[in-house]
Protein backbone atom coordinates (compact mmCIF):
# COMPACT_ATOMS: atom_id res chain seq x y z
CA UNK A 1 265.55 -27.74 -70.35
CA UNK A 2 268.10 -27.00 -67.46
CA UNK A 3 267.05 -27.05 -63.90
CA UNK A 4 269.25 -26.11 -61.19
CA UNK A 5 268.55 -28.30 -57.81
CA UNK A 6 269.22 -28.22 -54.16
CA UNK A 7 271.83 -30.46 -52.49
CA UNK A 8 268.44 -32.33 -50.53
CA UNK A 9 266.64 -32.77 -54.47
CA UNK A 10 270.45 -34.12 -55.32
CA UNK A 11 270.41 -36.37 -52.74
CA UNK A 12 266.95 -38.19 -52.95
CA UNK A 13 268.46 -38.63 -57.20
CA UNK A 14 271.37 -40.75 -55.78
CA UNK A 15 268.65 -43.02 -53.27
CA UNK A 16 266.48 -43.54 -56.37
CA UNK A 17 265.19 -47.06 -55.54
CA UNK A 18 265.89 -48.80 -58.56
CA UNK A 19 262.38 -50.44 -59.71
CA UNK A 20 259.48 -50.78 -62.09
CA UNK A 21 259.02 -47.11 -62.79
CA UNK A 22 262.71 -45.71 -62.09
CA UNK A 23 266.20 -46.54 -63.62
CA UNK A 24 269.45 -45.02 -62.91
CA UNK A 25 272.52 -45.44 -65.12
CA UNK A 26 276.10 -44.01 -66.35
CA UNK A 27 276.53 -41.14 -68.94
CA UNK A 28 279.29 -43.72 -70.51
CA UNK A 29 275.94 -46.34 -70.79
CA UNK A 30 275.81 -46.60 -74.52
CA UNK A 31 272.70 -44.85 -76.70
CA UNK A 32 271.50 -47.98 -77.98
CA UNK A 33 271.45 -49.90 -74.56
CA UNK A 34 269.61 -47.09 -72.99
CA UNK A 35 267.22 -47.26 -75.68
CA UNK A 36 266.45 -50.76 -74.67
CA UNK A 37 264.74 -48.97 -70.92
CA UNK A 38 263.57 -46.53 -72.57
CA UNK A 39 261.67 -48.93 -74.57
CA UNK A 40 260.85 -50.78 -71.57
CA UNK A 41 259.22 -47.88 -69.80
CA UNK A 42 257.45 -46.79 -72.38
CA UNK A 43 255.94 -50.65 -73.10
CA UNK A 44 254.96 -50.22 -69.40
CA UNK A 45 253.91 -48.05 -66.57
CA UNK A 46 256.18 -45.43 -67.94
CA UNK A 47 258.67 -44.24 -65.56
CA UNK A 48 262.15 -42.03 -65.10
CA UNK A 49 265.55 -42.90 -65.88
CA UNK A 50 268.68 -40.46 -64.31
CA UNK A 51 271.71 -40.62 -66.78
CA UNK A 52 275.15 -39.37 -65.11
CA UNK A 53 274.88 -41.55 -62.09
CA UNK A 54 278.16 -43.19 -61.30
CA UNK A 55 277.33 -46.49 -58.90
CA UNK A 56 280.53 -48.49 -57.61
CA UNK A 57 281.05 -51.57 -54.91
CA UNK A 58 283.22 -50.37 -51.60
CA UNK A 59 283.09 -53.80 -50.06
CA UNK A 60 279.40 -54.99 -49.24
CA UNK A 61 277.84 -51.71 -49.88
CA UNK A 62 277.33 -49.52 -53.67
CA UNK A 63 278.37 -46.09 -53.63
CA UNK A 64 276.25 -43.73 -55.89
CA UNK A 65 277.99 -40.64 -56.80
CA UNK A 66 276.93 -37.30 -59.15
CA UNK A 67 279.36 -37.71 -62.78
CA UNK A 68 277.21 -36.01 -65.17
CA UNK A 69 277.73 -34.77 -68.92
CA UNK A 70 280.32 -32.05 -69.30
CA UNK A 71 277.86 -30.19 -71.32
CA UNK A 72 274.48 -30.48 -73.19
CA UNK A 73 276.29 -31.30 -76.52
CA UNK A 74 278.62 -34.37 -74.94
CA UNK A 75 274.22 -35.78 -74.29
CA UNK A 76 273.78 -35.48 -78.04
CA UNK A 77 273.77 -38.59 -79.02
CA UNK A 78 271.37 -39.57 -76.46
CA UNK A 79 269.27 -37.06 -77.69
CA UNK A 80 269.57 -38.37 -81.16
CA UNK A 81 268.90 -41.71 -80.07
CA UNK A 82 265.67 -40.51 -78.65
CA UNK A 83 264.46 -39.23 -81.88
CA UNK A 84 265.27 -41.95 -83.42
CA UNK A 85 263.10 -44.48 -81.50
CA UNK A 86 259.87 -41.92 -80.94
CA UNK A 87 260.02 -39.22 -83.33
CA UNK A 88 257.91 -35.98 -82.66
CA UNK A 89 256.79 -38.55 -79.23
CA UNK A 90 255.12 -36.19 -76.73
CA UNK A 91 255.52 -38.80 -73.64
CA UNK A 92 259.15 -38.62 -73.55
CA UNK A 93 260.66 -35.20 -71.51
CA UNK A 94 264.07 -34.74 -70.62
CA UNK A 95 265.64 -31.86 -67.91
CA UNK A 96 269.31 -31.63 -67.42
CA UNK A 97 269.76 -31.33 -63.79
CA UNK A 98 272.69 -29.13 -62.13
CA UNK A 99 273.41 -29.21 -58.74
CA UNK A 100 275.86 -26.34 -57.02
CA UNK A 101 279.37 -28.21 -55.83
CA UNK A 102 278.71 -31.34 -58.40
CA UNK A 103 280.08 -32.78 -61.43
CA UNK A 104 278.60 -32.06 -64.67
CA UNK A 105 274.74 -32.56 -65.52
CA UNK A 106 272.32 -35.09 -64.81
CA UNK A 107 269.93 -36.27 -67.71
CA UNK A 108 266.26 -37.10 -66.45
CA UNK A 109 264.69 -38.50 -68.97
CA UNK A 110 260.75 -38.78 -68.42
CA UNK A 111 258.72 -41.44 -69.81
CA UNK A 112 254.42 -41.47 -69.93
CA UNK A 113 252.26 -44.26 -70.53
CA UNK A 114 251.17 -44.38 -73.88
CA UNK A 115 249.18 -45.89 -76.63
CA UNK A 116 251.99 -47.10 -78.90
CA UNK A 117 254.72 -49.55 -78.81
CA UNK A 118 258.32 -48.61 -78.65
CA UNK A 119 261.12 -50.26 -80.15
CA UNK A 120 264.82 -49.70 -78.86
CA UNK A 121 266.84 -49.04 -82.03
CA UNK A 122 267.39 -52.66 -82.45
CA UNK A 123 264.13 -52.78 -83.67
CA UNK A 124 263.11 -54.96 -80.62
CA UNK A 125 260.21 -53.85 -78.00
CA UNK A 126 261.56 -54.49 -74.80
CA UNK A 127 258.83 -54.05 -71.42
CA UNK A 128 259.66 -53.25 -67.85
CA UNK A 129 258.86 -56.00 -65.11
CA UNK A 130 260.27 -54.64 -61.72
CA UNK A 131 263.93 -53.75 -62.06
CA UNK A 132 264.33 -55.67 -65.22
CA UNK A 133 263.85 -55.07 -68.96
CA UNK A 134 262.62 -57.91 -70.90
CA UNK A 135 262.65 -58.76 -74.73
CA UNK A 136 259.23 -59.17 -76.73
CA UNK A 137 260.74 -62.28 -78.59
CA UNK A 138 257.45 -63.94 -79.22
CA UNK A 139 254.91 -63.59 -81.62
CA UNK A 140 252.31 -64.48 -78.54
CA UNK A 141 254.54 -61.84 -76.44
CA UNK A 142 254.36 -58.94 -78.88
CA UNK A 143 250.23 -59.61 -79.50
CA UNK A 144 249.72 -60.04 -75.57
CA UNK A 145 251.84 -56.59 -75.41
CA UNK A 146 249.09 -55.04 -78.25
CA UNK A 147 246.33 -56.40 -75.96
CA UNK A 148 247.39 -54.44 -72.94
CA UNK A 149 247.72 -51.21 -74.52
CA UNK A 150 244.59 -51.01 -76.57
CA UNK A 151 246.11 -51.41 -79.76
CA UNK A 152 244.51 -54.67 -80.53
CA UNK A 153 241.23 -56.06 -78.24
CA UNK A 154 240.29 -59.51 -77.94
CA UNK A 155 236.60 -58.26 -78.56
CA UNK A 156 237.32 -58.57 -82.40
CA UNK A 157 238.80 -61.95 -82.00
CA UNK A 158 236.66 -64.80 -83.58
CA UNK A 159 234.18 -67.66 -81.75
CA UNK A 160 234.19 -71.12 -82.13
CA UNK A 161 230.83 -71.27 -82.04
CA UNK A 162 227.86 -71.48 -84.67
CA UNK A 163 225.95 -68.38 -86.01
CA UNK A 164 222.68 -69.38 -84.21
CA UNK A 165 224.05 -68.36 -80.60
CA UNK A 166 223.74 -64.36 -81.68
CA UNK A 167 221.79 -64.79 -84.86
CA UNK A 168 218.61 -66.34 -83.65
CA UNK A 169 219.24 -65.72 -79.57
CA UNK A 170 216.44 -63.69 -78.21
CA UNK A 171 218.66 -61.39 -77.23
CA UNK A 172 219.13 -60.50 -80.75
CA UNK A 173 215.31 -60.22 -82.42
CA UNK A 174 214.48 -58.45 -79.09
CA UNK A 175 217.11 -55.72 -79.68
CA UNK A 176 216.79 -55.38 -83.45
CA UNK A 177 212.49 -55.37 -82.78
CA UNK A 178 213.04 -52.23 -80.65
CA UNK A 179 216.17 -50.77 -82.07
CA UNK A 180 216.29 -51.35 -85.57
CA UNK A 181 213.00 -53.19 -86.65
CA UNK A 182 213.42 -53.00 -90.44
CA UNK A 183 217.34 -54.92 -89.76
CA UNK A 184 217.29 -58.79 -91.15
CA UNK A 185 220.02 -60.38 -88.05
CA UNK A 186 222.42 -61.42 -90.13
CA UNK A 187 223.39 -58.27 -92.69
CA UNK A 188 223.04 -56.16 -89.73
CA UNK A 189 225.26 -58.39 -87.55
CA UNK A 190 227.66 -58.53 -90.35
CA UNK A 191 227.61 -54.73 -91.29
CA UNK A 192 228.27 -54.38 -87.30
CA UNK A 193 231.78 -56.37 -87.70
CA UNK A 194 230.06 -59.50 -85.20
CA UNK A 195 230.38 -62.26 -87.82
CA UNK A 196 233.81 -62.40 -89.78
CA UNK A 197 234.57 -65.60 -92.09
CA UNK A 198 231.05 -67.17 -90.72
CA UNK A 199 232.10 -67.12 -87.15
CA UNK A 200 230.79 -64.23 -84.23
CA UNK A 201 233.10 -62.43 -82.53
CA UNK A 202 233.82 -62.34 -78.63
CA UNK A 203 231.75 -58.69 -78.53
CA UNK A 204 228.65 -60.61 -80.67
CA UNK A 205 228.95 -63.38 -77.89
CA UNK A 206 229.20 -60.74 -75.03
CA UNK A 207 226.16 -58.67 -76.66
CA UNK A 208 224.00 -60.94 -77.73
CA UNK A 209 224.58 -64.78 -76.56
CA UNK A 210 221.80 -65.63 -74.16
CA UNK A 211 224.98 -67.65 -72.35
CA UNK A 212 228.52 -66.08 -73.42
CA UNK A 213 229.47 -67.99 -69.89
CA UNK A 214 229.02 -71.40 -72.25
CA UNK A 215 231.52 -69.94 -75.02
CA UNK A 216 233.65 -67.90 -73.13
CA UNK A 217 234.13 -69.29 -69.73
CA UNK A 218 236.19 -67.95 -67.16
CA UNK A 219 236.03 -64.53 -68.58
CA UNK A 220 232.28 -63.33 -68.90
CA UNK A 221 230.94 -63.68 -65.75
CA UNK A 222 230.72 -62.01 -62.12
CA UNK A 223 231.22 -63.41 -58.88
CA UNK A 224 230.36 -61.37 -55.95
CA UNK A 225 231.86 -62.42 -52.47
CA UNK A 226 230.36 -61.00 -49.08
CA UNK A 227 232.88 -61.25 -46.54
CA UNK A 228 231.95 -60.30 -42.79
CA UNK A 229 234.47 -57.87 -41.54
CA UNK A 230 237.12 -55.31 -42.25
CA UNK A 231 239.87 -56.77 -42.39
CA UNK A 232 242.62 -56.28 -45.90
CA UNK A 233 243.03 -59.72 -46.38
CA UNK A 234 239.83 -61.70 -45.39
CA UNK A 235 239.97 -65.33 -44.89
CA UNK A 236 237.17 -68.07 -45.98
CA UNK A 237 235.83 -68.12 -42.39
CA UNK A 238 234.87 -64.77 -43.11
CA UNK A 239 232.80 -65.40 -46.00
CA UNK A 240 229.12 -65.20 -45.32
CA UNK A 241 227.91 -67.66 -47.84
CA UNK A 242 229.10 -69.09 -50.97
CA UNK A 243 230.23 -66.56 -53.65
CA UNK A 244 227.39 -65.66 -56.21
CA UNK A 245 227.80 -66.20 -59.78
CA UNK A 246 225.94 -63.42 -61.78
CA UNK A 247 225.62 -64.69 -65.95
CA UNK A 248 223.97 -63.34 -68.74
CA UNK A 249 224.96 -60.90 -71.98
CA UNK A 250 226.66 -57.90 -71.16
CA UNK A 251 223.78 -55.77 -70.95
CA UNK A 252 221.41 -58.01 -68.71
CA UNK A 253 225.16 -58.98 -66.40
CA UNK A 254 225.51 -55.06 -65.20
CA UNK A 255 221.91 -54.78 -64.48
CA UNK A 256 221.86 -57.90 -62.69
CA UNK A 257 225.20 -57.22 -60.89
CA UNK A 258 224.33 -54.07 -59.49
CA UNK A 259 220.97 -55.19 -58.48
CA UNK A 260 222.10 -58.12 -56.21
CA UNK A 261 225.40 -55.44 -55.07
CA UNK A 262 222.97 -53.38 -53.56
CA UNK A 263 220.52 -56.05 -52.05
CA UNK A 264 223.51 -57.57 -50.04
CA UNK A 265 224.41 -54.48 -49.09
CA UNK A 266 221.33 -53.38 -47.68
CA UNK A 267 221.74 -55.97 -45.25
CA UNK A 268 224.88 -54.41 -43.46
CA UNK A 269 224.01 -52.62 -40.62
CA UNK A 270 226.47 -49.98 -39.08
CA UNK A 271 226.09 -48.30 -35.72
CA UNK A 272 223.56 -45.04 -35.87
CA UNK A 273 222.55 -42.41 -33.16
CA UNK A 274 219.94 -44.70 -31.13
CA UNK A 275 220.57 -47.93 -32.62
CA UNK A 276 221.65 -50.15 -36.15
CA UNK A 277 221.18 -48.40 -38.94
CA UNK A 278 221.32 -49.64 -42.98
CA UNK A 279 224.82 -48.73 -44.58
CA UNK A 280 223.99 -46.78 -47.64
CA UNK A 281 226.36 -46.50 -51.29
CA UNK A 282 225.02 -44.21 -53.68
CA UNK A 283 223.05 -46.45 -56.59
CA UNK A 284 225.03 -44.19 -59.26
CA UNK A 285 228.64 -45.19 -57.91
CA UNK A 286 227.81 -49.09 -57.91
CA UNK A 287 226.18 -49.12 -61.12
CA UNK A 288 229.15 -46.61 -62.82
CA UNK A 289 232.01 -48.72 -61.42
CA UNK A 290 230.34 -52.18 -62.05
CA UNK A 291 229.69 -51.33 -65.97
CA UNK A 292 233.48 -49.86 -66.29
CA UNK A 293 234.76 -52.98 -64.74
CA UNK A 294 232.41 -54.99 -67.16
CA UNK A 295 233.05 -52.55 -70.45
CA UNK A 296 236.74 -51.51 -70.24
CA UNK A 297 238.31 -55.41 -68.68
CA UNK A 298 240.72 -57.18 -70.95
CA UNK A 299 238.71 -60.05 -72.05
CA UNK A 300 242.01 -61.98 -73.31
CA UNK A 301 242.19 -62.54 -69.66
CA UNK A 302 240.08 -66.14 -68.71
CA UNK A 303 239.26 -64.41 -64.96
CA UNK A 304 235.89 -62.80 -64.15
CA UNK A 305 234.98 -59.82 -62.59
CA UNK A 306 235.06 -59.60 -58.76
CA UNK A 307 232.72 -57.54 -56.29
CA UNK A 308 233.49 -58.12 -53.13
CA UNK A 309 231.55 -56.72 -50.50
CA UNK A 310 233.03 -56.01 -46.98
CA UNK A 311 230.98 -54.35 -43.88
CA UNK A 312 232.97 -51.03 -44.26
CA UNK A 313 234.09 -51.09 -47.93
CA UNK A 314 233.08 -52.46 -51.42
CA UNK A 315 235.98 -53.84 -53.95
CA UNK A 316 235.57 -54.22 -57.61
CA UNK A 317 238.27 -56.34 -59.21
CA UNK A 318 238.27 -55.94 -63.45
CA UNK A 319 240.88 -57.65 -65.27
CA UNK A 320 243.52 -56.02 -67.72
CA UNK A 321 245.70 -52.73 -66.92
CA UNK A 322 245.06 -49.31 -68.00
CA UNK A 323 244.74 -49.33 -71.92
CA UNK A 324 246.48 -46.86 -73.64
CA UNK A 325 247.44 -43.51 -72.24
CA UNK A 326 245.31 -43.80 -69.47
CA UNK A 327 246.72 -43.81 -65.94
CA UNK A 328 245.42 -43.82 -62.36
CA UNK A 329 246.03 -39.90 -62.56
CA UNK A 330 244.46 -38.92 -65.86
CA UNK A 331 241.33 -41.17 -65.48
CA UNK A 332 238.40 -38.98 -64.43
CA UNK A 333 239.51 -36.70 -67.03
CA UNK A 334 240.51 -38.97 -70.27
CA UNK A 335 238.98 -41.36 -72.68
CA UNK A 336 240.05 -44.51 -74.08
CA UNK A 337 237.83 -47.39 -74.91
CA UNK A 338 239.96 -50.81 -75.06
CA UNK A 339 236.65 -52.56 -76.22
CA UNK A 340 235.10 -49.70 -78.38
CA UNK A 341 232.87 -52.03 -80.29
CA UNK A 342 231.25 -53.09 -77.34
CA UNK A 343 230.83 -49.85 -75.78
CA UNK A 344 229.47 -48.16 -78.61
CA UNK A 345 226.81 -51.20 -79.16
CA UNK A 346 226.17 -51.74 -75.86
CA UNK A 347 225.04 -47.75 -75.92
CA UNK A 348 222.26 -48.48 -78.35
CA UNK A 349 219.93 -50.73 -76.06
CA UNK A 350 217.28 -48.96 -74.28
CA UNK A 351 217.72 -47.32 -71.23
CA UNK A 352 221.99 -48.18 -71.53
CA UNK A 353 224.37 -49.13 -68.90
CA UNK A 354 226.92 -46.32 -70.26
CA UNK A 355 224.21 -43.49 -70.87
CA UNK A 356 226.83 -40.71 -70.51
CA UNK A 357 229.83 -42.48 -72.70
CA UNK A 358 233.51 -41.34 -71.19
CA UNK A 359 231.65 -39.60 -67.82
CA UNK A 360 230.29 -42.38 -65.80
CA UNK A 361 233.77 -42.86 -63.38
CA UNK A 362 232.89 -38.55 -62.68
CA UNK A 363 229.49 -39.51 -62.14
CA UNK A 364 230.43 -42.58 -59.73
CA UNK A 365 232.87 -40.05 -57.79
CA UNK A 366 229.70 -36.97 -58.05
CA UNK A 367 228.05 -39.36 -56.04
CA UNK A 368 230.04 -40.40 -53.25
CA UNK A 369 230.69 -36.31 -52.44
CA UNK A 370 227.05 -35.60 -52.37
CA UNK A 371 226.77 -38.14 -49.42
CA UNK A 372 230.20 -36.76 -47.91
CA UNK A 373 231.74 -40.06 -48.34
CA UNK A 374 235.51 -40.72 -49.57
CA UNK A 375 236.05 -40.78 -52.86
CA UNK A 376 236.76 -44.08 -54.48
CA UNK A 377 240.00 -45.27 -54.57
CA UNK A 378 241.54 -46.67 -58.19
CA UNK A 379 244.94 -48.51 -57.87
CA UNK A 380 246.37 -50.38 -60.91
CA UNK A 381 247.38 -53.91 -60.09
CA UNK A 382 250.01 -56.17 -61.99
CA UNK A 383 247.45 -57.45 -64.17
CA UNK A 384 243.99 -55.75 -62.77
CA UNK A 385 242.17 -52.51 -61.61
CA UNK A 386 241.39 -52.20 -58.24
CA UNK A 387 238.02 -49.79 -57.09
CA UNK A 388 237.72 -49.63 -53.64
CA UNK A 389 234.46 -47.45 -52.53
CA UNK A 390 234.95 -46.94 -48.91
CA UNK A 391 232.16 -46.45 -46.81
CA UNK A 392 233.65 -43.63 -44.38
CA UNK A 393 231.96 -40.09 -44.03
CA UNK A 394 234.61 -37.01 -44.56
CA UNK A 395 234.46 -35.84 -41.35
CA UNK A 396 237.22 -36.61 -38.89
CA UNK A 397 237.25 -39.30 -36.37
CA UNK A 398 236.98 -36.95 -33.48
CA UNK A 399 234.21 -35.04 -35.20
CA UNK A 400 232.36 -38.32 -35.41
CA UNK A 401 232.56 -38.77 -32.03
CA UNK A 402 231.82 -35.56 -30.89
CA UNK A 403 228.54 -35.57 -33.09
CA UNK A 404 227.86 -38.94 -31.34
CA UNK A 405 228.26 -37.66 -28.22
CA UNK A 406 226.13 -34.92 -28.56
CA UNK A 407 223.15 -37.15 -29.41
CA UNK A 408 224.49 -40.46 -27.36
CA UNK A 409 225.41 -40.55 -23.07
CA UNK A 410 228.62 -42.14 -24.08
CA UNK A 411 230.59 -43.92 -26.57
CA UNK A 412 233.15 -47.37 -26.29
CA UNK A 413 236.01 -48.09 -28.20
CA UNK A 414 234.42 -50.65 -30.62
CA UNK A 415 231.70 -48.49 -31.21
CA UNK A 416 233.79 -45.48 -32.10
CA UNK A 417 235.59 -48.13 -34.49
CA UNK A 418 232.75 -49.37 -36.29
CA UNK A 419 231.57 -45.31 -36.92
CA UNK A 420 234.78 -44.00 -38.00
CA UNK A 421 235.99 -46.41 -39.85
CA UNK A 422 239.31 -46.95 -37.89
CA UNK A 423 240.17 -50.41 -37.50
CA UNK A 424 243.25 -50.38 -34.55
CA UNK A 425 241.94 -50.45 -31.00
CA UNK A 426 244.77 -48.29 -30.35
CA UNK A 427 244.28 -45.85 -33.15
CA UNK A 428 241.25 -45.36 -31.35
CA UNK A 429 242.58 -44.59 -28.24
CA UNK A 430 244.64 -42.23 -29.35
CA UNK A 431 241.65 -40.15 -30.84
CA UNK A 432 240.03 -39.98 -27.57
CA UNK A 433 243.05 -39.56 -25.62
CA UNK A 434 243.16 -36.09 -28.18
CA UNK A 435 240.17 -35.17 -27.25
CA UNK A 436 240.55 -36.14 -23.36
CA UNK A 437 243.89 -33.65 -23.67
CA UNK A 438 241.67 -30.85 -25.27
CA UNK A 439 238.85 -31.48 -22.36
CA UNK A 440 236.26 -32.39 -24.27
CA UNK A 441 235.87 -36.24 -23.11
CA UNK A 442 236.57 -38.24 -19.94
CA UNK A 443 236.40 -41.56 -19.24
CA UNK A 444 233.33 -43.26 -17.98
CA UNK A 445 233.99 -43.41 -13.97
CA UNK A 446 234.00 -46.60 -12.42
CA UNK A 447 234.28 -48.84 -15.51
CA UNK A 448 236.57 -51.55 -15.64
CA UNK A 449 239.16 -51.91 -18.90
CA UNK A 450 236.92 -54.42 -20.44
CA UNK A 451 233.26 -52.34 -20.45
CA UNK A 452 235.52 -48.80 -20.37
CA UNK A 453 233.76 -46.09 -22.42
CA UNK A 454 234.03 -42.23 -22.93
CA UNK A 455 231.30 -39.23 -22.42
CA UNK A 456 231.22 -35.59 -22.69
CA UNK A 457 232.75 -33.31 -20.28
């Protein structure tokens, strides 16, 4: 494809910030070097590369100028090289890019997450990390690589352990008893891929252990920290007891989880109309979020799940990246399971964590509208996922005080903070100083700057 783009598009190509999701390089770069980032890229995050960038030194500072391809043919074997690492690959695009008073054309050449692994045509897998490409040299490196995009999951990995921990657990002849009462443990656990060469696997231990925390430590647990204030980076001193560590088999740790989630947080109090009110998360969103983060982590990871509960947010911290093609963009709307063994068993206890398989993140974010709250916010970490479910209503800060107002004589500063969600003193200010210019507010009269507050004109 050939795009023709303004002089403004040209110039945010030449200030590409070279990093961990874009690349710019030469049109003399050679095919098989290139195919070494586009490896990397596609091993990764994904990411864009602009080809027909020319970048030289004029003393301290690099010069980036436009020195594109002649013509689409003098790109050919680029394009052959592309064809040759990914045949018939639908997550790498490219768009020849013209610009009106420049040299030549510009190859953009667009690369999406994706479930397999890509080799540069030296047959090695290569994976970005910030500006750099690095080798998969390792037989460790290229399984770790596997791990992280779904291909291979530590759930089939075997246990140290003996049989007896999910062959005669409780856990077990209470599941078969109600689920499949005719099933002997054993043959069934063997038929279901949880014993291989006499040893359970890490998604037996995680099903049906009555203590996976005593095989697989560090990794099967979740620890739930309530911190007392609003603040992005809380300190100790802000922690209001001890973090709690919540244990059990997979099925039993969500249920537990979510119950003691919502008893802390029905001890936050927030400022109401007349006086302190409970702060309220819908049961759905904490229950959908905490059995993704327990269900979809990478359990080659030794770190445990994290809630951490603040007064105006909640944070759920799962181990592992995105598996597969799965991004922060395409989430709510596509399926892969990195453990599928244990989200397909897991689906066969009574009344199960995942009742709607591949819809509970829609469900968690169904939730949070019906209550006007903010939607949930996912971000992908270096080696985690990140849920933050914000406890802030959709309406606008001077909505919120208005509505106050109308039920309240007047309002302060730290009150208006504490509804609204805004956590600058001075971001404050600056909603009532819009409202003051609009003449719907006025100071308090006769208040000093420390006890100053606002009311209705």
């Amino acid at each position: 494809m050939r795009v023709s783009i303004s002089k403004e598009e040209r110039d945010k190509v030449l200030s590409v910030e070279e990093d961990h999701f874009s690349d710019l390089k030469a049109k003399e770069i050679a095919p098989s070097k290139l195919s070494q980032s586009i490896s990397a890229f596609a091993n990764a995050a994904g990411g864009e590369i602009f080809v027909g960038v020319r970048e030289s030194q004029n003393g301290a500072t690099k010069e980036r100028t436009w020195d594109g391809f002649s013509d689409v043919e003098e790109a050919n074997s680029v394009l052959q090289m592309l064809n040759q690492i990914a045949p018939l690959a639908d997550f790498i695009s490219t768009t020849f890019l013209e610009c009106q008073g420049e040299s030549g054309l510009v190859l953009k050449i667009e690369v999406l997450r994706n479930a397999a692994i890509t080799k540069s045509t030296d047959g090695i897998a290569y994976v970005r990390k910030g500006a750099q490409k690095l080798p998969i040299d390792t037989d460790e490196a290229y399984e770790k690589l596997r791990l992280d995009k779904g291909i291979s999951s530590y759930e089939t990995y075997k246990v140290k352990a003996s049989l007896d921990v999910i062959e005669n657990s409780s856990v077990t002849l209470d599941f078969l008893m109600g689920v499949v009462p005719i099933a002997e443990p054993e043959p069934w656990l063997r038929k279901q891929q949880l014993i291989i060469d006499d040893s359970p696997t890490v998604c037996g231990v995680l099903l049906f252990s009555e203590e996976p925390q005593a095989l697989l430590p560090k990794r099967t647990a979740i620890k739930i920290f309530r911190y007392k204030t609003i603040e992005n980076e809380p300190s100790r001193d802000h922690l209001a007891f001890d973090p709690i560590t919540i244990e059990g088999w997979a099925y039993k740790l969500v249920y537990d989880a979510v119950a003691k989630t919502q008893e802390l947080v029905e001890e936050i109090k927030k400022l109401g109309e007349a006086s302190l009110m409970d702060v309220q998360y819908p049961a759905e969103t904490l229950h959908e979020i905490i059995t993704n983060a327990v269900l979809h982590r990478d359990y080659s990871i030794a770190t445990d799940v994290q809630v951490r509960i603040f007064d105006n947010r909640i944070e759920i911290e799962s181990p592992g990246r995105f598996a597969g093609h799965i991004t922060r963009d395409n989430v709510l709307h596509s399926q892969f399971a990195r453990n599928q063994q244990l989200v397909r068993l897991i689906n066969k206890f009574p009344n199960p964590p995942n009742k709607d398989v591949g819809e509970g993140l829609n469900t968690a974010f169904d939730a949070m509208r019906k209550l006007r709250l903010h939607d949930p916010i996912i971000v992908e970490q270096q080696s985690s996922i990140l849920v933050t479910i914000p406890h802030q209503k959709l309406a606008s800060p001077e909505e919120i005080v208005m509505e106050f107002l109308g039920k309240n004589p007047e309002i302060t500063n730290r009150e208006a903070r504490a509804l609204c969600g805004v956590r600058s003193e001075n971001s404050m200010k600056a909603v009532f100083k819009r409202l003051q210019k609009r003449e719907m507010i006025e100071p308090v009269p006769g208040r000093s700057q420390f006890k100053a507050a606002w009311r209705k004109v």
